[in-house]
N, C-alpha and C. Protein backbone atom coordinates (compact mmCIF):
# COMPACT_ATOMS: atom_id res chain seq x y z
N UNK A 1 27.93 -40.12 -28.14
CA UNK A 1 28.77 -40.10 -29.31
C UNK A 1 28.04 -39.52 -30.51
N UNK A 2 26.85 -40.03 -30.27
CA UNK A 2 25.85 -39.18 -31.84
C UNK A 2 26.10 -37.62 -31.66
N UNK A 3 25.84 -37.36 -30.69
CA UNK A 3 25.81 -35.95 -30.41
C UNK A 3 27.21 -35.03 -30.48
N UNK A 4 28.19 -35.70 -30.70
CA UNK A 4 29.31 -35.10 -31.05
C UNK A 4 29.27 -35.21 -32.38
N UNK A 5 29.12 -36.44 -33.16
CA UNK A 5 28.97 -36.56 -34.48
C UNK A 5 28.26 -35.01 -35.43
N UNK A 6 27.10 -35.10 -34.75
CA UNK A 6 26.47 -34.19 -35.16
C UNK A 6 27.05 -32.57 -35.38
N UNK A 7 27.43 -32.44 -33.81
CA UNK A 7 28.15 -31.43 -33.15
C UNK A 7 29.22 -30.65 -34.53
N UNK A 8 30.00 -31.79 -34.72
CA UNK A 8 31.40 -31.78 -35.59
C UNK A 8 30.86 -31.41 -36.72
N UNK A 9 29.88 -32.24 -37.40
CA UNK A 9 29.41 -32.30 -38.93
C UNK A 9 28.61 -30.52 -39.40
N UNK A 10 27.95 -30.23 -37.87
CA UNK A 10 27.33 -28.45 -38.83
C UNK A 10 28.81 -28.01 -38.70
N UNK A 11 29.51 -28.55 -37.70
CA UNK A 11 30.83 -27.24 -37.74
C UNK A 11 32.04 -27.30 -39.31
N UNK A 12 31.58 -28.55 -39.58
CA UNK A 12 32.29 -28.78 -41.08
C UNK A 12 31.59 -27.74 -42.25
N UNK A 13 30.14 -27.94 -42.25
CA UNK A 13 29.54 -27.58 -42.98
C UNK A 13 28.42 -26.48 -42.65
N UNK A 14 29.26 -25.19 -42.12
CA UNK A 14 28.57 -24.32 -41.51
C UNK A 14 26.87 -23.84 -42.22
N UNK A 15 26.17 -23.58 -41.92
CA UNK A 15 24.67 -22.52 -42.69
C UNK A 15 24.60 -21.67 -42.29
N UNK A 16 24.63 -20.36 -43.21
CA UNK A 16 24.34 -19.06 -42.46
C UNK A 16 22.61 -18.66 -42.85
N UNK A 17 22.11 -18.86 -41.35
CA UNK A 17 20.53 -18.85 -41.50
C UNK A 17 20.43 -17.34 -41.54
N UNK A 18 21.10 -16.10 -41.35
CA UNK A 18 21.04 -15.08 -41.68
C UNK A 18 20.55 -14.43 -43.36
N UNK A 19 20.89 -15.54 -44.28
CA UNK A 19 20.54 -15.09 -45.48
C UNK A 19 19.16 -15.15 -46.64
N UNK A 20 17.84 -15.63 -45.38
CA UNK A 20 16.44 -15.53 -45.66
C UNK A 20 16.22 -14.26 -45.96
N UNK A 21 14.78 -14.10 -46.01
CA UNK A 21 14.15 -13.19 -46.74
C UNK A 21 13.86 -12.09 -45.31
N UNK A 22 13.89 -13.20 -44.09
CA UNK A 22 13.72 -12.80 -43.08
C UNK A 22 14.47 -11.36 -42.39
N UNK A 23 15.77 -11.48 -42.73
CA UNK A 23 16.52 -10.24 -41.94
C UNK A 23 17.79 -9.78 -43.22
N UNK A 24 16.69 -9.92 -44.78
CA UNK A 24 17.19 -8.90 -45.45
C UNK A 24 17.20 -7.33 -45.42
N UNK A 25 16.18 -7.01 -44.65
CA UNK A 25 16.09 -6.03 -44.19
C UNK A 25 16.71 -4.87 -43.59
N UNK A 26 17.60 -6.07 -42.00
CA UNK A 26 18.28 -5.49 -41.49
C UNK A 26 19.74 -5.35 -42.01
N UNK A 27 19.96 -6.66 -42.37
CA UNK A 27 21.67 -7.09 -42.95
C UNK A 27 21.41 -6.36 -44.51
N UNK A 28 20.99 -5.70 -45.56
CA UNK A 28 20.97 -5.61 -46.08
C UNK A 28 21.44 -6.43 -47.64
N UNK A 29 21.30 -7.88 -47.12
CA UNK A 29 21.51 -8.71 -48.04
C UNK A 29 20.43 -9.02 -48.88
N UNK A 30 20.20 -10.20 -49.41
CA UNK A 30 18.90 -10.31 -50.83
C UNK A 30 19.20 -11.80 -50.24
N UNK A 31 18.04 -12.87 -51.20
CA UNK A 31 17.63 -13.91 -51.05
C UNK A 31 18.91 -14.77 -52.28
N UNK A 32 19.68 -14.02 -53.18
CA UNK A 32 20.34 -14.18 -53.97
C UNK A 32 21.90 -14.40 -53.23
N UNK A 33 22.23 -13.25 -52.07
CA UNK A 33 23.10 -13.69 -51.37
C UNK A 33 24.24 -12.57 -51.81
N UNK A 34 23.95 -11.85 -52.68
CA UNK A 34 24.29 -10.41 -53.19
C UNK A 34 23.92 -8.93 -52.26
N UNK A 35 25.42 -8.68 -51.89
CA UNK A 35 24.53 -7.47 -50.97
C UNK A 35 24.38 -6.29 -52.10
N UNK A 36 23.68 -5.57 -51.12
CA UNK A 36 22.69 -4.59 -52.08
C UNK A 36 23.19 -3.36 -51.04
N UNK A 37 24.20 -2.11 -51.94
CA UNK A 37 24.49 -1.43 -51.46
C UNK A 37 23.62 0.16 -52.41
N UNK A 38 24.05 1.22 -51.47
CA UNK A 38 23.55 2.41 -52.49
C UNK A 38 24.12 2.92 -53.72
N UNK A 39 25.19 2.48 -53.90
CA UNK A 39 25.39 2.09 -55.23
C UNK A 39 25.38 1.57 -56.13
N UNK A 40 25.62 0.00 -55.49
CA UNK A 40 25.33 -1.05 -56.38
C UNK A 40 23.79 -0.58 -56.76
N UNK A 41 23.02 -0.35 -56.06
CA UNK A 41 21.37 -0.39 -56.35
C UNK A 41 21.15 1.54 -57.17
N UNK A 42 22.33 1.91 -57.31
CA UNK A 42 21.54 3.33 -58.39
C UNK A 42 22.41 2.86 -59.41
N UNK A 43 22.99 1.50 -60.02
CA UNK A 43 23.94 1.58 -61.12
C UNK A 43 22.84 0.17 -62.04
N UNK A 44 21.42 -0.22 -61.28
CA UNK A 44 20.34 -0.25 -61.46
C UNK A 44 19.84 0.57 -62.38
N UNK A 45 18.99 0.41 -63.96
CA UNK A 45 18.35 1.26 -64.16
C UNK A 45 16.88 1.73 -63.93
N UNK A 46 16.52 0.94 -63.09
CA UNK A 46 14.99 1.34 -63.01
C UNK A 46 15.12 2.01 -61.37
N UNK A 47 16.15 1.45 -60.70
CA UNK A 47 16.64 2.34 -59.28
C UNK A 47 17.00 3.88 -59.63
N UNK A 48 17.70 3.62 -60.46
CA UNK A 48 17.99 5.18 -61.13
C UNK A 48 17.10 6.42 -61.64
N UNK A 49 16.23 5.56 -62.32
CA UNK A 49 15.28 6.57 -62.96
C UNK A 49 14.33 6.57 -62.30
N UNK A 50 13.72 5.95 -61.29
CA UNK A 50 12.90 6.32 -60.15
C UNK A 50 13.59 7.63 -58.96
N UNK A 51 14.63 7.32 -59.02
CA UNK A 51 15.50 8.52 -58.19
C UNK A 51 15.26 9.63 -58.88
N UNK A 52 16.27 9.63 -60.41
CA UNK A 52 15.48 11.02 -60.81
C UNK A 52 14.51 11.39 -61.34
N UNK A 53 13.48 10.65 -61.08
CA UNK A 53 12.13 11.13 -61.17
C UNK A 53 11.58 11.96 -59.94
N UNK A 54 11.86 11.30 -58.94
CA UNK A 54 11.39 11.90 -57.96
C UNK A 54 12.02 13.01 -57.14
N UNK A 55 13.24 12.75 -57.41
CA UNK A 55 14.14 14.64 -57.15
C UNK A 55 13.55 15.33 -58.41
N UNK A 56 13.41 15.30 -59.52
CA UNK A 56 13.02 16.38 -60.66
C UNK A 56 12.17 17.19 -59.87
N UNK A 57 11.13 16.07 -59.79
CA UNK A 57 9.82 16.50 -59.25
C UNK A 57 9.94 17.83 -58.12
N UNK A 58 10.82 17.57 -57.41
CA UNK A 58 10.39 17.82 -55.77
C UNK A 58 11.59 19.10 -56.06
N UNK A 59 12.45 18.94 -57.00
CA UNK A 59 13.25 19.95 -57.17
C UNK A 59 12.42 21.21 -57.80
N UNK A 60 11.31 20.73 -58.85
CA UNK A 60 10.61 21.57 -59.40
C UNK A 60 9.44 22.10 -59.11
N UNK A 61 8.97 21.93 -57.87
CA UNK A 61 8.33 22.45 -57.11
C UNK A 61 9.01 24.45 -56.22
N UNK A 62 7.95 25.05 -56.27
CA UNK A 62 8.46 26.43 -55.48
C UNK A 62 8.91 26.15 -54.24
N UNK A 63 10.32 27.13 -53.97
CA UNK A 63 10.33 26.98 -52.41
C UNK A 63 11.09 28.23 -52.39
N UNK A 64 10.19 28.54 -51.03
CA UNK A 64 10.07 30.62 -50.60
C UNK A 64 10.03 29.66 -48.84
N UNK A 65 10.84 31.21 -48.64
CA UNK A 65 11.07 30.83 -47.06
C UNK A 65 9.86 31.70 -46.47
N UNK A 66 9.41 31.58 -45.29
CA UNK A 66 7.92 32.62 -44.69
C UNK A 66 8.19 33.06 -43.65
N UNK A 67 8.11 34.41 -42.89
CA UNK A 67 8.42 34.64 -42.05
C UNK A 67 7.07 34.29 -41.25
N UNK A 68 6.92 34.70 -39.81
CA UNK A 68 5.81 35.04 -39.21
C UNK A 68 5.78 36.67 -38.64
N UNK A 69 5.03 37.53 -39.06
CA UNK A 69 4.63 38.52 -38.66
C UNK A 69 3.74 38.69 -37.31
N UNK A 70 3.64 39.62 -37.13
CA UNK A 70 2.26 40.48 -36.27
C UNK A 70 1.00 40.22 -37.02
N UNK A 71 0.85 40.45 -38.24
CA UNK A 71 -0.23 40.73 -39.20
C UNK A 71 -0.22 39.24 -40.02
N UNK A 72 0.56 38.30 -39.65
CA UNK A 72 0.06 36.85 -40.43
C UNK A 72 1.56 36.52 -40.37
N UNK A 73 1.50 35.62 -41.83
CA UNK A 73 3.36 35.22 -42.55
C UNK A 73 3.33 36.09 -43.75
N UNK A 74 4.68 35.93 -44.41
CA UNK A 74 4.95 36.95 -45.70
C UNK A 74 5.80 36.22 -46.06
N UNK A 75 6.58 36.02 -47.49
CA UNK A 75 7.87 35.88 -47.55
C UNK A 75 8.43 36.58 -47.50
N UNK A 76 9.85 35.59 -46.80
CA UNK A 76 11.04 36.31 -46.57
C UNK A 76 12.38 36.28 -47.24
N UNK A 77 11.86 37.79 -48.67
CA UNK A 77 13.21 37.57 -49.43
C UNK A 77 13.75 38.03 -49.19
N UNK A 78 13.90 38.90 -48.06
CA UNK A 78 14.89 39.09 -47.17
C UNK A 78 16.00 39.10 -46.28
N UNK A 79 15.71 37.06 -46.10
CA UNK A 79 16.31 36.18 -45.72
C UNK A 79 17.60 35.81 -46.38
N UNK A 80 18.74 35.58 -45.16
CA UNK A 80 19.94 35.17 -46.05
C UNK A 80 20.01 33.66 -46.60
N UNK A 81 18.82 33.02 -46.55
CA UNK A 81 18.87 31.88 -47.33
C UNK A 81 18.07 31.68 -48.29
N UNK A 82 17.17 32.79 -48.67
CA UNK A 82 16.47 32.89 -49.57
C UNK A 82 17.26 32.79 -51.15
N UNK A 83 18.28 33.73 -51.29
CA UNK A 83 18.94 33.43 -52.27
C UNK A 83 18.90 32.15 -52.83
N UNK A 84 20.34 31.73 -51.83
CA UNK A 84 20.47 30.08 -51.88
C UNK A 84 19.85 29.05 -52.36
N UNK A 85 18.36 28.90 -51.79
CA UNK A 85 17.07 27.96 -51.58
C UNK A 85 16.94 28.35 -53.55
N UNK A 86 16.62 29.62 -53.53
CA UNK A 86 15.00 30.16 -54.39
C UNK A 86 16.04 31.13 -55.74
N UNK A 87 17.03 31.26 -55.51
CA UNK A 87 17.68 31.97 -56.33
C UNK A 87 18.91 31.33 -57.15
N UNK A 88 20.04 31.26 -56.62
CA UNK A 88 20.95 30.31 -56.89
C UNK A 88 22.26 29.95 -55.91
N UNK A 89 22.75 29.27 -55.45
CA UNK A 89 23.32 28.70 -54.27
C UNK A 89 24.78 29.21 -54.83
N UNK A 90 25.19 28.65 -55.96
CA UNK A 90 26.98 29.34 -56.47
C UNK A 90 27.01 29.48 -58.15
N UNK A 91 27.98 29.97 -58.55
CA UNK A 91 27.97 30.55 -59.76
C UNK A 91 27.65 29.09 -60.89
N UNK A 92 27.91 28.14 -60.59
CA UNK A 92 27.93 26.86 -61.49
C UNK A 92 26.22 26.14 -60.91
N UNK A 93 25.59 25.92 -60.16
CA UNK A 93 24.70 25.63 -60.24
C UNK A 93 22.88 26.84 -60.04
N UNK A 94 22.47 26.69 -60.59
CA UNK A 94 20.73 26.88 -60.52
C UNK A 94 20.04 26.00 -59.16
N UNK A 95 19.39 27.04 -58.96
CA UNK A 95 18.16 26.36 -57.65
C UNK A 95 18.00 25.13 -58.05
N UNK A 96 17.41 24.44 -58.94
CA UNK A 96 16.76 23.66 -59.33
C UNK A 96 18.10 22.54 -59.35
N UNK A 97 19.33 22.57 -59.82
CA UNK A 97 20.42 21.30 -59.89
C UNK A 97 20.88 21.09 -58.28
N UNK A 98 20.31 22.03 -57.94
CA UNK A 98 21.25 22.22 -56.16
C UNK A 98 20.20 21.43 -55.34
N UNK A 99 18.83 21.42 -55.93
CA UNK A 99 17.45 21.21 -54.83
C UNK A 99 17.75 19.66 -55.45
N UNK A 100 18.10 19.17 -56.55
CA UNK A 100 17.87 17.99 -57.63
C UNK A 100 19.00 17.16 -56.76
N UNK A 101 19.83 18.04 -57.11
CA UNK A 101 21.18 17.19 -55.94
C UNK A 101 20.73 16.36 -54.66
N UNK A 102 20.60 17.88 -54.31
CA UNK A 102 20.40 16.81 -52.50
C UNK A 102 19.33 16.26 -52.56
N UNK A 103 18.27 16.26 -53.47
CA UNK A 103 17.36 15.02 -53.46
C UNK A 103 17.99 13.41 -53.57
N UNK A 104 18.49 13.73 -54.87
CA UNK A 104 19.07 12.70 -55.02
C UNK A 104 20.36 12.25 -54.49
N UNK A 105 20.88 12.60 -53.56
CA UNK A 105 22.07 12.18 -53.11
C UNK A 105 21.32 11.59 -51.22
C-alpha cells in the first residue's frame, strides 16, 4: 500500500528532472527554466554585439578566390564568383554587407 501511495503522490506532483544544468545543453533550456532560442538570445545585448563584432571582423578581412596552375596558384578574377565574393553580389549590397550578413545570420 506504501508503494502505491507513493506511486500516486509523484504522479500528482510531477518533477521534470530534465531542467538541470545537466542537459541544458541538449534541450536548450537554462537553469531559470526559460528557453533560450536564436532569437530570444540576439534580442540580448551583449549576444548581439558579440555577433557583430565578429562578422565585422571576418567580413573585413580579403577574400580572392585561387586557382591552381601548372606554375603554382594565382587569383582567379576570372572566376564567376569572384565578382560576387570580392566585388559586389547585387546592386543594393557591397562585399562587405553580403560577407557581414551571412556571418551573422
Amino acid at each position: 500500500m506504501n508503494y502505491f501511495m507513493k506511486l500516486f503522490k509523484s504522479r500528482d506532483n510531477p518533477k521534470n528532472r530534465l531542467n538541470g544544468s545537466s542537459y541544458s545543453f541538449f534541450m536548450g533550456g537554462s537553469s531559470s527554466g526559460n528557453r533560450v532560442t536564436e532569437r530570444s538570445a540576439m534580442q540580448m545585448t551583449a549576444v548581439y554585439s558579440c555577433v557583430r563584432i565578429l562578422s565585422e571582423t571576418l567580413a573585413s578581412l580579403p577574400l580572392h578566390i585561387y586557382e591552381i596552375t601548372d606554375l603554382g596558384s594565382k587569383k582567379a578574377t576570372n572566376h564567376y564568383l569572384y565578382n560576387l565574393l570580392h566585388n559586389e553580389p547585387n546592386n543594393e549590397m557591397t562585399s562587405f554587407i553580403f560577407r557581414e550578413t551571412l556571418m551573422t545570420h
